[in-house]
N, C-alpha and C. Protein backbone atom coordinates (compact mmCIF):
# COMPACT_ATOMS: atom_id res chain seq x y z
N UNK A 1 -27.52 42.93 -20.63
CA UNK A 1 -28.55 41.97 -20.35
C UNK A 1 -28.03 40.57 -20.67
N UNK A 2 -28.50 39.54 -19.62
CA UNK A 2 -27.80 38.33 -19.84
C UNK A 2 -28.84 37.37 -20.21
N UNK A 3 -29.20 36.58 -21.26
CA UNK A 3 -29.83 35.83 -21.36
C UNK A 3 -29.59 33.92 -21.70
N UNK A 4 -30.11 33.43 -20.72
CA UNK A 4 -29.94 32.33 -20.16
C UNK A 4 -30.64 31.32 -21.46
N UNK A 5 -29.81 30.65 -22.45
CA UNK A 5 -30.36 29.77 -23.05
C UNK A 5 -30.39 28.49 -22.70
N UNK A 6 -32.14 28.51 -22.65
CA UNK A 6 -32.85 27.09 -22.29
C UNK A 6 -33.42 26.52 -23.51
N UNK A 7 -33.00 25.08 -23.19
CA UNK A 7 -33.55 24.36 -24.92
C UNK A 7 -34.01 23.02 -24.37
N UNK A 8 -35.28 22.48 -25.16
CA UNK A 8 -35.84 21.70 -25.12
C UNK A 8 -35.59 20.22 -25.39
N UNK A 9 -35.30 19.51 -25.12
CA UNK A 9 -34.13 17.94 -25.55
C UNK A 9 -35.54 17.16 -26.82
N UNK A 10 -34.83 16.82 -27.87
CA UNK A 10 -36.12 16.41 -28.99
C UNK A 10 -36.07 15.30 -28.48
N UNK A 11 -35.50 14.40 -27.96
CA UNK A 11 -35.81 13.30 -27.45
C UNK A 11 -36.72 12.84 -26.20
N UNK A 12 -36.55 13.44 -25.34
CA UNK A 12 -37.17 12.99 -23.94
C UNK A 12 -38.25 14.49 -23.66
N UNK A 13 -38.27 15.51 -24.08
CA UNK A 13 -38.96 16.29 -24.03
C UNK A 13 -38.40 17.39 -22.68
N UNK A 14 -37.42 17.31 -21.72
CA UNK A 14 -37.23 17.72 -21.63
C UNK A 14 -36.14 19.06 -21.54
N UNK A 15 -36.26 20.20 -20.60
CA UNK A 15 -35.94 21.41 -20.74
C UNK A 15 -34.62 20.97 -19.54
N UNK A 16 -33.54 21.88 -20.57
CA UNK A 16 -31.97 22.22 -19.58
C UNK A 16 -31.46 23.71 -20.20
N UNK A 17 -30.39 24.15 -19.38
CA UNK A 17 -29.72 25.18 -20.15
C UNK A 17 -28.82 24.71 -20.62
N UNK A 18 -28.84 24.85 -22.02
CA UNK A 18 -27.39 24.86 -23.28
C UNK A 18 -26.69 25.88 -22.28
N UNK A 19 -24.96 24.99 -22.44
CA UNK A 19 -24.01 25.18 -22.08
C UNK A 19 -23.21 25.57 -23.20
N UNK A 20 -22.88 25.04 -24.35
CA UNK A 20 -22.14 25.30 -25.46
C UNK A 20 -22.62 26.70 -26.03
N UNK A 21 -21.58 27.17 -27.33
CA UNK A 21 -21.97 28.90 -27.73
C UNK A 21 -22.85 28.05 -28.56
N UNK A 22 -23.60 29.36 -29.16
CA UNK A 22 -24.86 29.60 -29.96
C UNK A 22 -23.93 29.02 -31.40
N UNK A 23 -25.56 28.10 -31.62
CA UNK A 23 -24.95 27.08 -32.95
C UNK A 23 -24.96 25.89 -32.85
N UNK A 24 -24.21 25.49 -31.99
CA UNK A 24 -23.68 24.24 -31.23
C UNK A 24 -24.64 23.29 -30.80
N UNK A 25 -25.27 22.37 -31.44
CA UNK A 25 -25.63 21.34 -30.55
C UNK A 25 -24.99 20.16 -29.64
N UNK A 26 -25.82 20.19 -28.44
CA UNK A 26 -25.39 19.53 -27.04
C UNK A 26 -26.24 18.14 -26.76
N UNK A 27 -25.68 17.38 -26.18
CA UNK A 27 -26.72 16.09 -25.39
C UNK A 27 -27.02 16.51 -24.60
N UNK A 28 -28.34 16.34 -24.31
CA UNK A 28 -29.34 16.45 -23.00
C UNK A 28 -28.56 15.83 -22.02
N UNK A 29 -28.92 16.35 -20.61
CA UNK A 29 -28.28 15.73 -19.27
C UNK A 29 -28.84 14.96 -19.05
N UNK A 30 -30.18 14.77 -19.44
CA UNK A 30 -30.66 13.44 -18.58
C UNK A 30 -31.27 12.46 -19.86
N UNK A 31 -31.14 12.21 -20.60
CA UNK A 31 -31.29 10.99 -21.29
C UNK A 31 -30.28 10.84 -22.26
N UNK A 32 -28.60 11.81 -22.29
CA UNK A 32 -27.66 11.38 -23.21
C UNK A 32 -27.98 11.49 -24.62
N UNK A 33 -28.76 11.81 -25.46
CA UNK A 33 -29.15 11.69 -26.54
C UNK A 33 -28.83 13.12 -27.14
N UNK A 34 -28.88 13.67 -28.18
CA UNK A 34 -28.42 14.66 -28.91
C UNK A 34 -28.99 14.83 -30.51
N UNK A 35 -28.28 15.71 -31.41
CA UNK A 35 -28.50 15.80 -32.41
C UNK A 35 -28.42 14.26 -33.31
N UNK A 36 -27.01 13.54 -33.17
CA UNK A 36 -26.86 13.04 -33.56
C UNK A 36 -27.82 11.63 -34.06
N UNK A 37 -28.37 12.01 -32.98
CA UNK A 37 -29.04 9.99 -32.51
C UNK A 37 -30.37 11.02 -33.73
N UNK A 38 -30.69 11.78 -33.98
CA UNK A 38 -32.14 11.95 -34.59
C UNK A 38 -31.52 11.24 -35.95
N UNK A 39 -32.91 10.69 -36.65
CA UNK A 39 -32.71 10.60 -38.35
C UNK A 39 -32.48 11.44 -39.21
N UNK A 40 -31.81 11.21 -39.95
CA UNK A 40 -31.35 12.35 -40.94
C UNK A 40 -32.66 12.77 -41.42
N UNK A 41 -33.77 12.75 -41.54
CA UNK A 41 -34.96 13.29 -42.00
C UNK A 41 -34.77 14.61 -40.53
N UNK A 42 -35.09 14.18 -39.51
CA UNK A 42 -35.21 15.11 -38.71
C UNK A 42 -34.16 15.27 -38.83
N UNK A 43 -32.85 15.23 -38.50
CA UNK A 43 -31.68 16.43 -38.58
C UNK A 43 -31.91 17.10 -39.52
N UNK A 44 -32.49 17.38 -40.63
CA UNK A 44 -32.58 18.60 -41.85
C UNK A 44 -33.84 19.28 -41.75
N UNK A 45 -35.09 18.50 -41.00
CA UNK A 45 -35.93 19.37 -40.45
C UNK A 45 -35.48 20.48 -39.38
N UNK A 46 -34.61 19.83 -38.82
CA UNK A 46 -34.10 20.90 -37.11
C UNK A 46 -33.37 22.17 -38.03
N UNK A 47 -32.75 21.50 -39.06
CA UNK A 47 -31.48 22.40 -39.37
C UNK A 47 -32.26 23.79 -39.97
N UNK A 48 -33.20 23.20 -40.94
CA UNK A 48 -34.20 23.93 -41.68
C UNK A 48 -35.02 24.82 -40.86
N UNK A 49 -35.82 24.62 -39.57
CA UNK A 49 -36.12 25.57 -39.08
C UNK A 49 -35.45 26.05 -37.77
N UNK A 50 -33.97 25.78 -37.63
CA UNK A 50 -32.99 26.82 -36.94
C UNK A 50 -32.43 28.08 -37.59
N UNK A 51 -32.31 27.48 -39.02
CA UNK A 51 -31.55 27.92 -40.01
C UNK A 51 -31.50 29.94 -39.84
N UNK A 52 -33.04 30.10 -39.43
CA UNK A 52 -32.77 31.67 -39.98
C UNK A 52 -32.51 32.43 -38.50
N UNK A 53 -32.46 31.37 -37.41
CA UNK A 53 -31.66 32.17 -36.38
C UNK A 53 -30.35 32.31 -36.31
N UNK A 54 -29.40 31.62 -37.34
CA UNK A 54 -28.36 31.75 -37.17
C UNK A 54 -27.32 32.56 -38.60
N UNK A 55 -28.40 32.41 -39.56
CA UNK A 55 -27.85 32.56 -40.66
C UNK A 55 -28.10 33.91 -40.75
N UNK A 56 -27.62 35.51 -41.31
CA UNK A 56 -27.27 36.08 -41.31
C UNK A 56 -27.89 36.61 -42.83
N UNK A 57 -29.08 37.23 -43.01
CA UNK A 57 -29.75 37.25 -44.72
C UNK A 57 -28.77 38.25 -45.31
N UNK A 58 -28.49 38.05 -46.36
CA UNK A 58 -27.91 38.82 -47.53
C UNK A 58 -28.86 40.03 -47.94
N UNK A 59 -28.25 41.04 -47.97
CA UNK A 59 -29.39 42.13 -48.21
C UNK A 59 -29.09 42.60 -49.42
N UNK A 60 -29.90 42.88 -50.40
CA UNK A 60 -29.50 43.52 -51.75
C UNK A 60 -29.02 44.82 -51.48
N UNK A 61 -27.76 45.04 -52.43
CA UNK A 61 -27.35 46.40 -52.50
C UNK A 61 -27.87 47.50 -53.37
N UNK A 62 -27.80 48.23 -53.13
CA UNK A 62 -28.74 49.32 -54.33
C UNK A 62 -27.48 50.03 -54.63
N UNK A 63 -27.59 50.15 -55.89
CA UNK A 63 -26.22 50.82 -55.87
C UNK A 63 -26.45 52.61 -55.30
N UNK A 64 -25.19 52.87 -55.53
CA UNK A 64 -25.16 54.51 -54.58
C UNK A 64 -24.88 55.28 -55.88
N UNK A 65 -25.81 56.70 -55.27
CA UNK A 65 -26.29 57.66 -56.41
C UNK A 65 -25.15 58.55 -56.51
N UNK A 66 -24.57 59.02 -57.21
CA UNK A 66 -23.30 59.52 -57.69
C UNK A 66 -23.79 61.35 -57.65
C-alpha cells in the first residue's frame, strides 16, 4: 500500500504533497515559506506535537522469568 503524504503549509494554509522522507521539513510550493521562517515559539510547538509520530516510545522491560 502506497500512501501519498499530503501536508498542510502553516503559513498560507495551503495543501501539497511532501516530497522529502518522513521527518523532513519542506517549503511550500506556492508561497516559499517553510519551517524555518516560523518563530521559535512555534517551531517547538510543531516539534512538540509531531514529536510522537516520529519518535519511537521506549517500552519498559520486565525482566524474564528464569
Amino acid at each position: 500500500m502506497c500512501v501519498t503524504p499530503t501536508v498542510k503549509c502553516w503559513h498560507c494554509g495551503e495543501w501539497f504533497v511532501k516530497k522529502g522522507d518522513r521527518g523532513e521539513f519542506e517549503d511550500c510550493p506556492f508561497c516559499g515559506k517553510g519551517f524555518e521562517q516560523l518563530t521559535p515559539e512555534a517551531q517547538r510547538a510543531v516539534k512538540a506535537t509531531l514529536a510522537p509520530f516520529f519518535e519511537v516510545p521506549k517500552l519498559k522491560q520486565a525482566p524474564l522469568a528464569a
